[in-house]
PDB file of N, CA and C in Angstrom:
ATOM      1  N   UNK A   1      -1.788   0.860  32.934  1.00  0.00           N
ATOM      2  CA  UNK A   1      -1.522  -0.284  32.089  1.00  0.00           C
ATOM      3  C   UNK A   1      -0.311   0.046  31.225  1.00  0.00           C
ATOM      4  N   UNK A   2       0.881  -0.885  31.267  1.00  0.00           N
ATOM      5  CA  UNK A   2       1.752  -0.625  30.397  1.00  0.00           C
ATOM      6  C   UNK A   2       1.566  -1.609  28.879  1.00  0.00           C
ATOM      7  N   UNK A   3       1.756  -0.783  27.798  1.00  0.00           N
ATOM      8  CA  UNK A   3       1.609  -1.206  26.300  1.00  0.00           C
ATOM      9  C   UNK A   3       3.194  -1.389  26.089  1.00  0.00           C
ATOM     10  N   UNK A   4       4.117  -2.497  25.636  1.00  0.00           N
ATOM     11  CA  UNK A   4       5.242  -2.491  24.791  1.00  0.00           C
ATOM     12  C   UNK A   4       5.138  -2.644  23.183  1.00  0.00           C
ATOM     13  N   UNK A   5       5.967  -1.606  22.670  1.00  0.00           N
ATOM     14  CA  UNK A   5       5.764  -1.108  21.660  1.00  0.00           C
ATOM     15  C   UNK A   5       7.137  -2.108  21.404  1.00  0.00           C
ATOM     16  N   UNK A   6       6.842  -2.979  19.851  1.00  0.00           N
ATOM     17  CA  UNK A   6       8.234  -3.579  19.660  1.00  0.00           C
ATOM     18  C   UNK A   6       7.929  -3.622  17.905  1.00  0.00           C
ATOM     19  N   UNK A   7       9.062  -2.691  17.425  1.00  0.00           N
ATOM     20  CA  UNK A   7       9.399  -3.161  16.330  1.00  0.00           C
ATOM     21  C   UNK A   7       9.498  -3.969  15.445  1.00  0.00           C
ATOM     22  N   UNK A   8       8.728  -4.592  14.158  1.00  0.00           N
ATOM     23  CA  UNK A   8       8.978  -5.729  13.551  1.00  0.00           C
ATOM     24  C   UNK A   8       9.248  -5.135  12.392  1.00  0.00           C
ATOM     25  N   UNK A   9      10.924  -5.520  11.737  1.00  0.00           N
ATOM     26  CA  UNK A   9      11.304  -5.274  10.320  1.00  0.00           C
ATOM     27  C   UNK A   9      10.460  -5.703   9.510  1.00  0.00           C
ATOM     28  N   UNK A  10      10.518  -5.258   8.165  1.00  0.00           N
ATOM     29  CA  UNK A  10       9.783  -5.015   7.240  1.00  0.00           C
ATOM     30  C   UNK A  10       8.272  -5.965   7.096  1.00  0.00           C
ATOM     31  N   UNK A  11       7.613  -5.755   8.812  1.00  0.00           N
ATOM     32  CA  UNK A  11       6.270  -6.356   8.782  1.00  0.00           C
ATOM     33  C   UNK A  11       5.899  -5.253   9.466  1.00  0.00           C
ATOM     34  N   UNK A  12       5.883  -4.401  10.493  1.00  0.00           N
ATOM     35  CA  UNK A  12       5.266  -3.233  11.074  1.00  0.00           C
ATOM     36  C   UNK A  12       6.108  -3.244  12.445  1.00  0.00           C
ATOM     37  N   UNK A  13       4.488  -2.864  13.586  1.00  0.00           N
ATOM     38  CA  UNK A  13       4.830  -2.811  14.523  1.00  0.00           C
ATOM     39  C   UNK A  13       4.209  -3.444  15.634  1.00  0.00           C
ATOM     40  N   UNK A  14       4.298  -4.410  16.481  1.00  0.00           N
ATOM     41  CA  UNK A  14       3.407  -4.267  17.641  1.00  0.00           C
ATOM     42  C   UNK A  14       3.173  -4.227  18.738  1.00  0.00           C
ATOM     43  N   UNK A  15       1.847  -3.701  19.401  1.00  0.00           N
ATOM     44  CA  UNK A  15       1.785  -3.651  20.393  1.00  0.00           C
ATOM     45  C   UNK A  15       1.039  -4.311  21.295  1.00  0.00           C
ATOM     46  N   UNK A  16       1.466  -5.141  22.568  1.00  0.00           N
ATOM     47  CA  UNK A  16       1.011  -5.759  24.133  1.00  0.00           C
ATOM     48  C   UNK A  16       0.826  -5.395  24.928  1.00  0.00           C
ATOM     49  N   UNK A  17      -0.212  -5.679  25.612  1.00  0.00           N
ATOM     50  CA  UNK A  17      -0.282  -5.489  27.650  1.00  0.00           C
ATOM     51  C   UNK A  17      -0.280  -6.818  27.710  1.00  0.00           C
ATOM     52  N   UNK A  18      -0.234  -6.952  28.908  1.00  0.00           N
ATOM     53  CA  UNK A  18      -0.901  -7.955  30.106  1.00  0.00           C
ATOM     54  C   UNK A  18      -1.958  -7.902  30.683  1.00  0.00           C
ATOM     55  N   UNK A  19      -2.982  -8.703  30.354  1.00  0.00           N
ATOM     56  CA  UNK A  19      -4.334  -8.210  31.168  1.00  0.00           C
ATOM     57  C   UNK A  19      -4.611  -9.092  33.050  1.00  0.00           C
ATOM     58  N   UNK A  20      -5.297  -8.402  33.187  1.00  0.00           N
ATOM     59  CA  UNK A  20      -5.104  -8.619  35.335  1.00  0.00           C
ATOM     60  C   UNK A  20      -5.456 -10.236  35.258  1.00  0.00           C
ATOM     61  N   UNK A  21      -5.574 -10.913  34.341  1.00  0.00           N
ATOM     62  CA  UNK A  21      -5.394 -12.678  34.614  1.00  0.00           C
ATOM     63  C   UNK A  21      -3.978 -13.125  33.888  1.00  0.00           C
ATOM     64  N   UNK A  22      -3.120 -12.284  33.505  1.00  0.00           N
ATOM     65  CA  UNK A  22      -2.215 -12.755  33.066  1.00  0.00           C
ATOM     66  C   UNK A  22      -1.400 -13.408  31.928  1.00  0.00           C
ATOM     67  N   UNK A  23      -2.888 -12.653  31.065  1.00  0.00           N
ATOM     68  CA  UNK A  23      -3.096 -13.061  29.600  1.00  0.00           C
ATOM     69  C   UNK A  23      -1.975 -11.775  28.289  1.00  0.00           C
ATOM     70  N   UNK A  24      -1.608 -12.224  27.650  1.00  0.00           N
ATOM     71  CA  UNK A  24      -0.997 -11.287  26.782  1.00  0.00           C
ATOM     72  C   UNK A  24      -1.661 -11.159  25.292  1.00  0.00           C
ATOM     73  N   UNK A  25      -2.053 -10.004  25.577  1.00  0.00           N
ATOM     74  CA  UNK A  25      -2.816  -9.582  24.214  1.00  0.00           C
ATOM     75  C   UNK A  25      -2.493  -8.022  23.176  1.00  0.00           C
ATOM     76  N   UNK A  26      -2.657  -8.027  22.438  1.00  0.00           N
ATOM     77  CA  UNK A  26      -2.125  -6.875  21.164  1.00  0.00           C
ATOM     78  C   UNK A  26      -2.892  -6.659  20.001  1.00  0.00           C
ATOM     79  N   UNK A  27      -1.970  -6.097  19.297  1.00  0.00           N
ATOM     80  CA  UNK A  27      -2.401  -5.632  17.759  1.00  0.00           C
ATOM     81  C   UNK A  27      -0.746  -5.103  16.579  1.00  0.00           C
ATOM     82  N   UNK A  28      -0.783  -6.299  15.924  1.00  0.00           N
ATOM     83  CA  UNK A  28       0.291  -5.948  15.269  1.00  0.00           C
ATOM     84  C   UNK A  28      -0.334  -5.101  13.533  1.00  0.00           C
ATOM     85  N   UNK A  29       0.409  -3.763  14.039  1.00  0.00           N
ATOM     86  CA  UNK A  29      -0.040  -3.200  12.775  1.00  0.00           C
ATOM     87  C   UNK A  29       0.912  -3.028  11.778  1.00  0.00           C
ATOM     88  N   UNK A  30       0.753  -3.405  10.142  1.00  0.00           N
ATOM     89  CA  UNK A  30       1.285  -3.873   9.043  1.00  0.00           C
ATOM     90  C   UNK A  30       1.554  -2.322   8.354  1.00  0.00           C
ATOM     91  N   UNK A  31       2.337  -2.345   8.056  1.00  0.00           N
ATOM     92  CA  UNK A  31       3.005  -1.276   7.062  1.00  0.00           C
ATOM     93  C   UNK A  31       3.250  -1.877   5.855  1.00  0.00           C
ATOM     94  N   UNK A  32       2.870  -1.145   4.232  1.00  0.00           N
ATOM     95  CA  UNK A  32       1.824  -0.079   4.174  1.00  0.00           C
ATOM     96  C   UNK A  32       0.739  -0.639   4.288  1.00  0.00           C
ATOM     97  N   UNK A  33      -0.318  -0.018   4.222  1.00  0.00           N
ATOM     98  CA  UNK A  33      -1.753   0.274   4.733  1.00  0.00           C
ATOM     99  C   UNK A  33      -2.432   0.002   6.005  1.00  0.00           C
ATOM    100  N   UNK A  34      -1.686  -0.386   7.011  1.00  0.00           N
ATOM    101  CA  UNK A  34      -1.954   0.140   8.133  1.00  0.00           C
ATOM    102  C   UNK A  34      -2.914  -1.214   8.665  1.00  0.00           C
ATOM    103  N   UNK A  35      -2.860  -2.407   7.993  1.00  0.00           N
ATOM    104  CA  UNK A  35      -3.872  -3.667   8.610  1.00  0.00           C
ATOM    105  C   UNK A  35      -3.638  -3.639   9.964  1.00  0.00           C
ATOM    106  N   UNK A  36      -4.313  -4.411  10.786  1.00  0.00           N
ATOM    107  CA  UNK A  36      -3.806  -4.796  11.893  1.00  0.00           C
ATOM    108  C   UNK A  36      -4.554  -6.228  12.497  1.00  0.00           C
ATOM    109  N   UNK A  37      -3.621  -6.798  12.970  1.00  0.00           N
ATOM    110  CA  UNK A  37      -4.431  -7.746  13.355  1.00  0.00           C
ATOM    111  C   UNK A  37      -4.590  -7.669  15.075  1.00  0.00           C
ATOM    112  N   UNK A  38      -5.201  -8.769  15.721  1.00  0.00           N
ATOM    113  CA  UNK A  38      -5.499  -8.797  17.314  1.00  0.00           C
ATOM    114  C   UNK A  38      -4.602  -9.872  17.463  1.00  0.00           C
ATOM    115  N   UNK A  39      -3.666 -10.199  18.440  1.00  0.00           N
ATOM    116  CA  UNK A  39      -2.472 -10.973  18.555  1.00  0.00           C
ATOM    117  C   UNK A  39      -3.247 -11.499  20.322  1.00  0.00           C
ATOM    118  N   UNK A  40      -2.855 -12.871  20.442  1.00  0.00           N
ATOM    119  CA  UNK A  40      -2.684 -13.639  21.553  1.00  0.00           C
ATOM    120  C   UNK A  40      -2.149 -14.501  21.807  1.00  0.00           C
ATOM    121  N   UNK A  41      -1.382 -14.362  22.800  1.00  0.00           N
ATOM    122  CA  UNK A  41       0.227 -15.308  23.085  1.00  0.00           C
ATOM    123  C   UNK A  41      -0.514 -16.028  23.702  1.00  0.00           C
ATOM    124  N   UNK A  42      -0.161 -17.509  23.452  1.00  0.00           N
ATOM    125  CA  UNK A  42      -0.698 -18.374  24.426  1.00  0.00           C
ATOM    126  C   UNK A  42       0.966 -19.051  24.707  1.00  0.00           C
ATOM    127  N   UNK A  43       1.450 -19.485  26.646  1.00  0.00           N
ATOM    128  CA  UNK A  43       2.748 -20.078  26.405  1.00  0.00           C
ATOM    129  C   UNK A  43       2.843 -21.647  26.224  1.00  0.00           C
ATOM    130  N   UNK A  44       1.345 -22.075  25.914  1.00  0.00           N
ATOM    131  CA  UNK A  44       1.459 -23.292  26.096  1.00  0.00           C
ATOM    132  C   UNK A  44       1.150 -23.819  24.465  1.00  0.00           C
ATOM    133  N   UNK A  45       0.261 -23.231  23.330  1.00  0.00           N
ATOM    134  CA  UNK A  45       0.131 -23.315  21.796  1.00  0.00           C
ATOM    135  C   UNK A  45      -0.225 -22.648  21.221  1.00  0.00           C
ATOM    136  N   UNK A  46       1.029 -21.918  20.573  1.00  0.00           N
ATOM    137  CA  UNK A  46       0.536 -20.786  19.623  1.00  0.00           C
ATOM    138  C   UNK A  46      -0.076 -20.670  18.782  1.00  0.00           C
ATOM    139  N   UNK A  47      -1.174 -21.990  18.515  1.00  0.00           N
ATOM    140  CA  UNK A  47      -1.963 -22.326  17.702  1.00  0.00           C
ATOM    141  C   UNK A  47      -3.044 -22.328  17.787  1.00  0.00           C
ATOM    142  N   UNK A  48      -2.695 -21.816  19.801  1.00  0.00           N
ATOM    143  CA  UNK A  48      -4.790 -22.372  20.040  1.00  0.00           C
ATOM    144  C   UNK A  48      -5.101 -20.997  19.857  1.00  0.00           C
ATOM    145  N   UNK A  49      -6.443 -21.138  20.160  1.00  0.00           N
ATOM    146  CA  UNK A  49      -7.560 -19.622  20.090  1.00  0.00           C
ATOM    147  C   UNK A  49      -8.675 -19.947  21.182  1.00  0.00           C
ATOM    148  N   UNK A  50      -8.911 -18.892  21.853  1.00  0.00           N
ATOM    149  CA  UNK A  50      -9.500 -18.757  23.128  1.00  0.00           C
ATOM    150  C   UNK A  50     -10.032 -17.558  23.250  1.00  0.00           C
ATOM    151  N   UNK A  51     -11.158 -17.124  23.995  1.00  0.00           N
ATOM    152  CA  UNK A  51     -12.131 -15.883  24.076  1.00  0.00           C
ATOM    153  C   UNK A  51     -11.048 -15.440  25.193  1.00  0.00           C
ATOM    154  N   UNK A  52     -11.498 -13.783  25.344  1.00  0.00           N
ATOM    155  CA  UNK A  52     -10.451 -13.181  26.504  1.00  0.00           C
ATOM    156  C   UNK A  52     -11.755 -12.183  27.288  1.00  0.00           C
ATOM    157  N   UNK A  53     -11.976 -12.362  28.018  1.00  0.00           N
ATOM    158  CA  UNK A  53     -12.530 -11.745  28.972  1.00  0.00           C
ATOM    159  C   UNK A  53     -11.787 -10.109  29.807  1.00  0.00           C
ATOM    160  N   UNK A  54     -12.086  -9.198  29.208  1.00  0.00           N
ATOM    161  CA  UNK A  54     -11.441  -7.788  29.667  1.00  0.00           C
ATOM    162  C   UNK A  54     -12.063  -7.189  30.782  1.00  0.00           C
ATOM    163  N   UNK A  55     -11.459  -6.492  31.532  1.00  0.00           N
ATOM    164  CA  UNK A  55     -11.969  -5.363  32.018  1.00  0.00           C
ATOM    165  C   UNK A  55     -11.720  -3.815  31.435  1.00  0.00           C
ATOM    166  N   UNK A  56     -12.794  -3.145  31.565  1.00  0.00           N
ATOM    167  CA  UNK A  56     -13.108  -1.824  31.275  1.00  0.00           C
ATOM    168  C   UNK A  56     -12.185  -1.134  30.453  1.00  0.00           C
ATOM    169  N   UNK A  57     -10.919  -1.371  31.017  1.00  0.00           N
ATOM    170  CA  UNK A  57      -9.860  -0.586  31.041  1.00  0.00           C
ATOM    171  C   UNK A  57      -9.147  -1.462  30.066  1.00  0.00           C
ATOM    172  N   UNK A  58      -8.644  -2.843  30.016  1.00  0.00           N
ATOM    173  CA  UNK A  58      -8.131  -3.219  29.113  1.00  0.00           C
ATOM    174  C   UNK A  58      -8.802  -3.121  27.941  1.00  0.00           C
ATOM    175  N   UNK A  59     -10.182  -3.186  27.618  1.00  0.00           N
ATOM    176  CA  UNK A  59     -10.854  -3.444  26.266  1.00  0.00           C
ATOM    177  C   UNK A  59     -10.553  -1.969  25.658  1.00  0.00           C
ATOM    178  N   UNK A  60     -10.482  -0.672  26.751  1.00  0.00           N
ATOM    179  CA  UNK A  60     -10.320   0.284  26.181  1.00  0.00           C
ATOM    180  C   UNK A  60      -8.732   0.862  25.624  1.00  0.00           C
ATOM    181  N   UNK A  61      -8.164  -0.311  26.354  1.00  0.00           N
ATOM    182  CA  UNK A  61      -6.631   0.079  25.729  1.00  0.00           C
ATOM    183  C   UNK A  61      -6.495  -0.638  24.463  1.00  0.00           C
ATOM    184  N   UNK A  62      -6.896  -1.884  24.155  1.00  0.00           N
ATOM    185  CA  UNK A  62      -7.723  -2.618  23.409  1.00  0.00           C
ATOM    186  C   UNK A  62      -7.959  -1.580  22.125  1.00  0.00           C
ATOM    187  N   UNK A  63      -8.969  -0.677  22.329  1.00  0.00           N
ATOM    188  CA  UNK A  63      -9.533  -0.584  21.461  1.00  0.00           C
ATOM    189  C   UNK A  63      -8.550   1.105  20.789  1.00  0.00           C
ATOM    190  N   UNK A  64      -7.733   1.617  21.658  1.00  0.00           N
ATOM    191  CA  UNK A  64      -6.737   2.324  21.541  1.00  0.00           C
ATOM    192  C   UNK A  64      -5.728   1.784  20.540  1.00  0.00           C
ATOM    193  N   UNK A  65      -5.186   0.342  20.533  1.00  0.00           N
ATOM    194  CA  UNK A  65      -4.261   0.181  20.328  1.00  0.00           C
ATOM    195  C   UNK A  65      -4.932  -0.248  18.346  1.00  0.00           C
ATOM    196  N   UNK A  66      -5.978  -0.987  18.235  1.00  0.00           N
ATOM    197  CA  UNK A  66      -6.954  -0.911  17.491  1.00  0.00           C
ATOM    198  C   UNK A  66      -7.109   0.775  16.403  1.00  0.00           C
ATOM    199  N   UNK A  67      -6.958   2.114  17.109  1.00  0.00           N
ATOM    200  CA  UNK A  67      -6.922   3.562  16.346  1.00  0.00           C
ATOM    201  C   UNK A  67      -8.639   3.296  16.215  1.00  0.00           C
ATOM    202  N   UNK A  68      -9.686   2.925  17.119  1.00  0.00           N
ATOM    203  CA  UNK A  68     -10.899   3.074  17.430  1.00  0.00           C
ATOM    204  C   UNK A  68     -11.323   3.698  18.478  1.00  0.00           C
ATOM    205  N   UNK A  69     -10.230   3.945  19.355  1.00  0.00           N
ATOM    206  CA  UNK A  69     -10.593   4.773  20.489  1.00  0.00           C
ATOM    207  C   UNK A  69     -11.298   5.894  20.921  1.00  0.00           C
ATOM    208  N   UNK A  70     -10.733   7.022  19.644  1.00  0.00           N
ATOM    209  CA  UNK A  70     -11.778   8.198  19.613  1.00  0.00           C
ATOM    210  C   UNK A  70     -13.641   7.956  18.826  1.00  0.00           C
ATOM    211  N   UNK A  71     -13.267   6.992  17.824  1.00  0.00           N
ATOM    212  CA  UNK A  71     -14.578   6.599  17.859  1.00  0.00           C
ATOM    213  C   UNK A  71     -16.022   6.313  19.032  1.00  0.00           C
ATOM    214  N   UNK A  72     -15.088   5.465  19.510  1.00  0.00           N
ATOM    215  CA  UNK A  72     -16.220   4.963  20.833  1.00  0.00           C
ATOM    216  C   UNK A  72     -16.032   6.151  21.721  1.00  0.00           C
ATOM    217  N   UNK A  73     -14.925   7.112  22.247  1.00  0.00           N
ATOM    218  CA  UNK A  73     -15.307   8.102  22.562  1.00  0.00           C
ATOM    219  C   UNK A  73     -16.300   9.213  22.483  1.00  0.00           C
ATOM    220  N   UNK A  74     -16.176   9.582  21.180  1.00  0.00           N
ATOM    221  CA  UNK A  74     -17.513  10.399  20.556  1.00  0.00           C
ATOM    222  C   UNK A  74     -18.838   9.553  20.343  1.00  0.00           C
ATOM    223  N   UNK A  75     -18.784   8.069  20.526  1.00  0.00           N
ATOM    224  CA  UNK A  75     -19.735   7.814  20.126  1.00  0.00           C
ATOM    225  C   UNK A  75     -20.542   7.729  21.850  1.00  0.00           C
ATOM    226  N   UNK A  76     -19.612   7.320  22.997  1.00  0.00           N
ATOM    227  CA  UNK A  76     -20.344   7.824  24.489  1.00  0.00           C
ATOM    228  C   UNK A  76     -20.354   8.941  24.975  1.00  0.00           C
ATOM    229  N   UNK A  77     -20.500   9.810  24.025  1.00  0.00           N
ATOM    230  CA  UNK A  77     -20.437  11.439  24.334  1.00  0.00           C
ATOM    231  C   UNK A  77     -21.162  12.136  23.958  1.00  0.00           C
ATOM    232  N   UNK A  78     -21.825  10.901  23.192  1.00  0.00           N
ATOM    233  CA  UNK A  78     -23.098  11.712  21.622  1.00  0.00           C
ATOM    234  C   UNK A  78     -24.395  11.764  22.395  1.00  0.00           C
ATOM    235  N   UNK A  79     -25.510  13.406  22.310  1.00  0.00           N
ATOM    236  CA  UNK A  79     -26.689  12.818  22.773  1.00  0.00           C
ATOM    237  C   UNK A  79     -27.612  11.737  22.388  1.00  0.00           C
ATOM    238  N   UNK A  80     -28.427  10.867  22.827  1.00  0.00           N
ATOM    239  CA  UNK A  80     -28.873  10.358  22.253  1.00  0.00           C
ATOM    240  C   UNK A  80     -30.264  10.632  21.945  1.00  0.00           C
TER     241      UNK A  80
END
């Protein structure tokens, strides 16, 4: 999965994939303190809002791009 990393002046930074339906999704993170939000391009209204359906792999890049990744790592690693 490729992530583009794109620069935003004095708002942060963020980052996109493409998920395997063709959807574009992210997380633009805010400098200082590090907010971030979940970003979704829609090309038809950048106004609407819509559920996104992932696979495995995107939710986990997802949740990478998020700085939750090692969380849910240790947390499917933990005995139970």
């Amino acid at each position: 999965m490729i992530v583009e990393l794109t620069p935003l002046p004095g708002i942060g930074v963020r980052q996109m994939f493409t998920t395997a339906d063709g959807r574009r999704v992210g997380v633009v993170t805010h400098h200082p303190g590090g907010r971030r939000d979940l970003v979704h391009e829609s090309p038809d209204d950048p106004d609407a809002t819509c559920s996104l359906t992932l696979t495995r792999s995107e939710a986990v890049a997802l949740a990478g791009l998020l700085g939750i990744l090692d969380v849910v790592t240790m947390a499917e690693s933990s005995p139970a």
